[in-house]
N, C-alpha and C. Protein backbone atom coordinates (compact mmCIF):
# COMPACT_ATOMS: atom_id res chain seq x y z
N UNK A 1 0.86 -1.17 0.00
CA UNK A 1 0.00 0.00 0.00
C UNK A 1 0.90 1.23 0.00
N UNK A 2 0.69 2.09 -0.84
CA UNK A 2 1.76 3.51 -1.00
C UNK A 2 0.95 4.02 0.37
N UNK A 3 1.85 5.14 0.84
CA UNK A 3 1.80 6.51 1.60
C UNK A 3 0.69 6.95 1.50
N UNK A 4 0.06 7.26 0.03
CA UNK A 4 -0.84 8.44 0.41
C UNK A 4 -2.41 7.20 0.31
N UNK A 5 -2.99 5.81 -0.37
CA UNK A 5 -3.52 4.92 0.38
C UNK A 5 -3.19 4.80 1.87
N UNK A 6 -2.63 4.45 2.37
CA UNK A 6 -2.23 3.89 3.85
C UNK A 6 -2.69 5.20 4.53
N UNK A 7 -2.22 6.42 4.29
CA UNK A 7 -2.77 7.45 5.29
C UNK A 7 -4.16 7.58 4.83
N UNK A 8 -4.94 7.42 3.91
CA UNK A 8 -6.80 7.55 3.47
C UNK A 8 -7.03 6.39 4.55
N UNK A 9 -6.49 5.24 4.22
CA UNK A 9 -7.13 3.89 5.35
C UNK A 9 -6.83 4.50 6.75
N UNK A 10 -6.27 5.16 7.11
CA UNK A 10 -6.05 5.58 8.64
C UNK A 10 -6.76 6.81 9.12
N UNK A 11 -7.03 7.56 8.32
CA UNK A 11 -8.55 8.28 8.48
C UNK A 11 -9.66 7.83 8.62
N UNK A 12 -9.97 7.23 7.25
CA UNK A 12 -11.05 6.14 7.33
C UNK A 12 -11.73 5.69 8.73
N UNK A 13 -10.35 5.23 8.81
CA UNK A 13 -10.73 4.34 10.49
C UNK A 13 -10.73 5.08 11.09
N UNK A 14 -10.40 5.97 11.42
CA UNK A 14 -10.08 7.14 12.68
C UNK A 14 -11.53 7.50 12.45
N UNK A 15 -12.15 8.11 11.48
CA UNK A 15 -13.27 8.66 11.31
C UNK A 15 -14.34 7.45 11.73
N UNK A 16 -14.35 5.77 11.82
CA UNK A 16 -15.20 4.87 11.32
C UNK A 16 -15.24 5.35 13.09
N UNK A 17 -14.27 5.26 13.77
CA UNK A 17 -13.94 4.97 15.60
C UNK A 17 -14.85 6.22 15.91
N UNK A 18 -14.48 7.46 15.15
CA UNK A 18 -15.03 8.60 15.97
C UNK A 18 -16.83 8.69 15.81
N UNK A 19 -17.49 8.28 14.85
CA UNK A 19 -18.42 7.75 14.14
C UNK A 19 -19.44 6.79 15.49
N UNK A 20 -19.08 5.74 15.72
CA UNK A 20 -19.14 4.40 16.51
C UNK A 20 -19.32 5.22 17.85
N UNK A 21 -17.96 5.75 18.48
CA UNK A 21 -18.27 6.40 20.15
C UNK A 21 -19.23 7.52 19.54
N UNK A 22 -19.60 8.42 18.68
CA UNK A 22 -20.34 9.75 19.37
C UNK A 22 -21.47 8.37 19.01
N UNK A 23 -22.14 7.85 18.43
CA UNK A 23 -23.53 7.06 18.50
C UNK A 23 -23.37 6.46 19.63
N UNK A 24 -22.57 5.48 20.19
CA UNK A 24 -22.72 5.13 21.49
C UNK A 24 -22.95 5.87 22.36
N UNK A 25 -22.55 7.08 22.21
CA UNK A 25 -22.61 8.35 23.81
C UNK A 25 -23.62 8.71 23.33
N UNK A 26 -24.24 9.20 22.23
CA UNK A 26 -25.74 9.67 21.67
C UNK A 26 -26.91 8.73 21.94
N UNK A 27 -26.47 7.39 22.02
CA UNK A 27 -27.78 6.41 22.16
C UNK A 27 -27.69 5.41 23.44
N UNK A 28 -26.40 6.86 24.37
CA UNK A 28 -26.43 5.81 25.38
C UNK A 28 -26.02 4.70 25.71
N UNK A 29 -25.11 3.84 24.67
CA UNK A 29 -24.78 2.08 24.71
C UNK A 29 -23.71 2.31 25.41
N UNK A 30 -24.13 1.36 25.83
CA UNK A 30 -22.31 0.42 26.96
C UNK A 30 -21.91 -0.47 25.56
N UNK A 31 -22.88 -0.89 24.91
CA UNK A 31 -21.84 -1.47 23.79
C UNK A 31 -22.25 -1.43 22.69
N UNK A 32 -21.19 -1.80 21.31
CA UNK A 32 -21.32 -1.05 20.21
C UNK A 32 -20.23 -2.03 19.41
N UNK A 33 -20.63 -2.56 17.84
CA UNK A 33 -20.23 -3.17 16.82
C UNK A 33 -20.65 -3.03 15.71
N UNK A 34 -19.64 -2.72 14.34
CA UNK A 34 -19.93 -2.50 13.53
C UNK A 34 -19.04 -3.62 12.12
N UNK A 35 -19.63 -3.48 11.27
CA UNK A 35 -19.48 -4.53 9.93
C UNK A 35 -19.59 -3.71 8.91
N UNK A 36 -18.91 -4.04 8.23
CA UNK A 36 -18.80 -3.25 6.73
C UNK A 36 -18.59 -4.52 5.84
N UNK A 37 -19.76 -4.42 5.15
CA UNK A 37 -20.48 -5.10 4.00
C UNK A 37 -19.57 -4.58 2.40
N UNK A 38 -18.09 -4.78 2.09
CA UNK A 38 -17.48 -4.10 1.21
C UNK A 38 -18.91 -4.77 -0.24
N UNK A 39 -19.28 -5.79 -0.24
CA UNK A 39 -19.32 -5.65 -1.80
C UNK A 39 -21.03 -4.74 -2.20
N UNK A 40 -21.59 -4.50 -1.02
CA UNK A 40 -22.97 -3.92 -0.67
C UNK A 40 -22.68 -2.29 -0.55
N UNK A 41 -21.34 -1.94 -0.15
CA UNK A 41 -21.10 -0.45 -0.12
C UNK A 41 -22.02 -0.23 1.21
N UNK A 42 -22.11 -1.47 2.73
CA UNK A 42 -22.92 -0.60 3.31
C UNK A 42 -22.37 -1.38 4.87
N UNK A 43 -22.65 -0.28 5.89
CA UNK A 43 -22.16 0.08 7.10
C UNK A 43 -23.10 -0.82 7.88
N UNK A 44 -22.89 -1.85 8.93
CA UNK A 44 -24.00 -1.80 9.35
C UNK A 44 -23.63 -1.20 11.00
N UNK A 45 -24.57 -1.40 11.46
CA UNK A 45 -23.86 -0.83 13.43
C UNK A 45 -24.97 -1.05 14.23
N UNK A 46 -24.79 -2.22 14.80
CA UNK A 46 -25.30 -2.40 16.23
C UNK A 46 -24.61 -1.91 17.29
N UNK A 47 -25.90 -1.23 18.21
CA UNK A 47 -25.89 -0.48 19.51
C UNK A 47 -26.82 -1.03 20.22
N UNK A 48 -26.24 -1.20 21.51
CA UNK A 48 -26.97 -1.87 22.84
C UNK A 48 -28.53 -0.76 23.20
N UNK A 49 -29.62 -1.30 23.44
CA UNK A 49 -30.22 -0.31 23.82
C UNK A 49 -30.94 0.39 22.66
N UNK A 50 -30.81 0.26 21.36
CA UNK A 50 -31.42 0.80 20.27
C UNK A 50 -32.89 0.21 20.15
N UNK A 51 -33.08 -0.48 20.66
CA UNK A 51 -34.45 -0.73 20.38
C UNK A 51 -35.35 -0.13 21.34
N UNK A 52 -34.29 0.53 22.52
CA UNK A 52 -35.68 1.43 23.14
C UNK A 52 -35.83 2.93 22.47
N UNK A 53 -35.86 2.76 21.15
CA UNK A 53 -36.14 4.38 20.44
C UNK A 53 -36.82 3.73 19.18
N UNK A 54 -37.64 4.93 18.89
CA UNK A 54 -38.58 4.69 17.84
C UNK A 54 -37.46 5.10 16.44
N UNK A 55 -38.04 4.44 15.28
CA UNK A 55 -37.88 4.79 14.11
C UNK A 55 -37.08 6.32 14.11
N UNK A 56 -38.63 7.42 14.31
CA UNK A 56 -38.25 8.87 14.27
C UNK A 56 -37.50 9.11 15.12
N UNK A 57 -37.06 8.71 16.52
CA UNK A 57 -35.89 9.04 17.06
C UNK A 57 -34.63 8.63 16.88
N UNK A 58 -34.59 7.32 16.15
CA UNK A 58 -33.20 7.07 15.70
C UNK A 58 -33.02 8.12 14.61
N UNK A 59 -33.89 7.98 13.53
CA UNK A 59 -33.14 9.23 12.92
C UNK A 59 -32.84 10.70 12.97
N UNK A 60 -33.63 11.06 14.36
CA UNK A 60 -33.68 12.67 14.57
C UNK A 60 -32.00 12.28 15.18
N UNK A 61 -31.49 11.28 16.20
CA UNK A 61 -30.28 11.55 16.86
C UNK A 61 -28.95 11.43 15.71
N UNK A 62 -29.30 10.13 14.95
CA UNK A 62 -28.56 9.98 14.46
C UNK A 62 -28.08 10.72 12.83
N UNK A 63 -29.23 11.30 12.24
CA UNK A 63 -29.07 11.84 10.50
C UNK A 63 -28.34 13.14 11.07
N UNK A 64 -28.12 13.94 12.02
CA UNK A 64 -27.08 14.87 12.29
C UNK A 64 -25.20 14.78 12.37
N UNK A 65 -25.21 13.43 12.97
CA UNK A 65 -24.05 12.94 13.32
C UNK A 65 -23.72 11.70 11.88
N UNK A 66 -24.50 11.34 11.02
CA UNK A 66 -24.17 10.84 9.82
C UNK A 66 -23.64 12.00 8.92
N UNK A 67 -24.85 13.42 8.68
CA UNK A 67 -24.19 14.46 7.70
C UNK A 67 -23.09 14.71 8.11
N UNK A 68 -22.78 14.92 9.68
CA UNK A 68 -21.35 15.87 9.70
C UNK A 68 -20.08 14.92 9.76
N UNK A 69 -20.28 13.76 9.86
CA UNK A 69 -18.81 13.02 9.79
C UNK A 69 -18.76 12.34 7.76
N UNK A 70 -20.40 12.56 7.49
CA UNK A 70 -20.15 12.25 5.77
C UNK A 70 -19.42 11.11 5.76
N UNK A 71 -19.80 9.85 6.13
CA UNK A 71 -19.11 8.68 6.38
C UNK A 71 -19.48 7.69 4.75
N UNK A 72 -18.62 7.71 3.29
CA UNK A 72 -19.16 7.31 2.11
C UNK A 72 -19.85 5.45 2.30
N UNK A 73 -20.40 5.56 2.70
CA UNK A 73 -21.47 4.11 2.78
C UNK A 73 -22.55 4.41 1.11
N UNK A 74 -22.88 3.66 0.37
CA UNK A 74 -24.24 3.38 0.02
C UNK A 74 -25.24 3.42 0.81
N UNK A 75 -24.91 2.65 2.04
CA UNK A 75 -26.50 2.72 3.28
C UNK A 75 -25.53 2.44 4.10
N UNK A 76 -26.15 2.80 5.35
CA UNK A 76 -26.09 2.52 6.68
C UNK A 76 -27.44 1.77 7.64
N UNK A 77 -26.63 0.65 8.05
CA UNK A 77 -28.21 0.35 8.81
C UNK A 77 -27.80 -0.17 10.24
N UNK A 78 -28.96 0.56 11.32
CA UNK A 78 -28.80 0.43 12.74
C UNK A 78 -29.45 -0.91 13.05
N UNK A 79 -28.82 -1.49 13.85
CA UNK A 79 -29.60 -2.56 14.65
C UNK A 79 -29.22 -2.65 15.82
N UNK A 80 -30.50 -3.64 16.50
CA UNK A 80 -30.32 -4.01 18.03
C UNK A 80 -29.26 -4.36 18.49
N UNK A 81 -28.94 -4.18 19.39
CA UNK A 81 -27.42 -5.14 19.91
C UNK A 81 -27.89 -6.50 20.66
């Protein structure tokens, strides 16, 4: 992997980590796992505790903290932990 790959993959991740804790501290979880579906282009992320919020509240907490980190997924999808 050249220099300027290897430093995009280390953002990436830096951004995937910073991504993961603010939803955990936003939805409250003690715990938190995520999967990336490469040939689907899509994120998935289980959080502990997500199923005590409705539909409209997962996305009022979470479509703020998706625009501003702009994380390139096709989809993202939340589930139960």
């Amino acid at each position: 992997m050249s220099a300027p790959e290897e430093i995009e993959y280390e953002s990436f991740e830096e951004d995937l980590k910073v991504l993961i804790q603010t939803l955990k501290d936003s939805f409250e979880s003690t715990e938190a796992e995520f999967h990336i579906d490469d040939h689907n282009d899509t994120l998935y992320i289980k959080l502990e505790g997500l199923d005590d919020y409705s539909q409209d509240e997962i996305v009022e907490i979470a479509g703020p903290i998706l625009e501003e980190l702009d994380m390139d997924f096709e989809e993202i999808i939340f589930l139960p932990f």
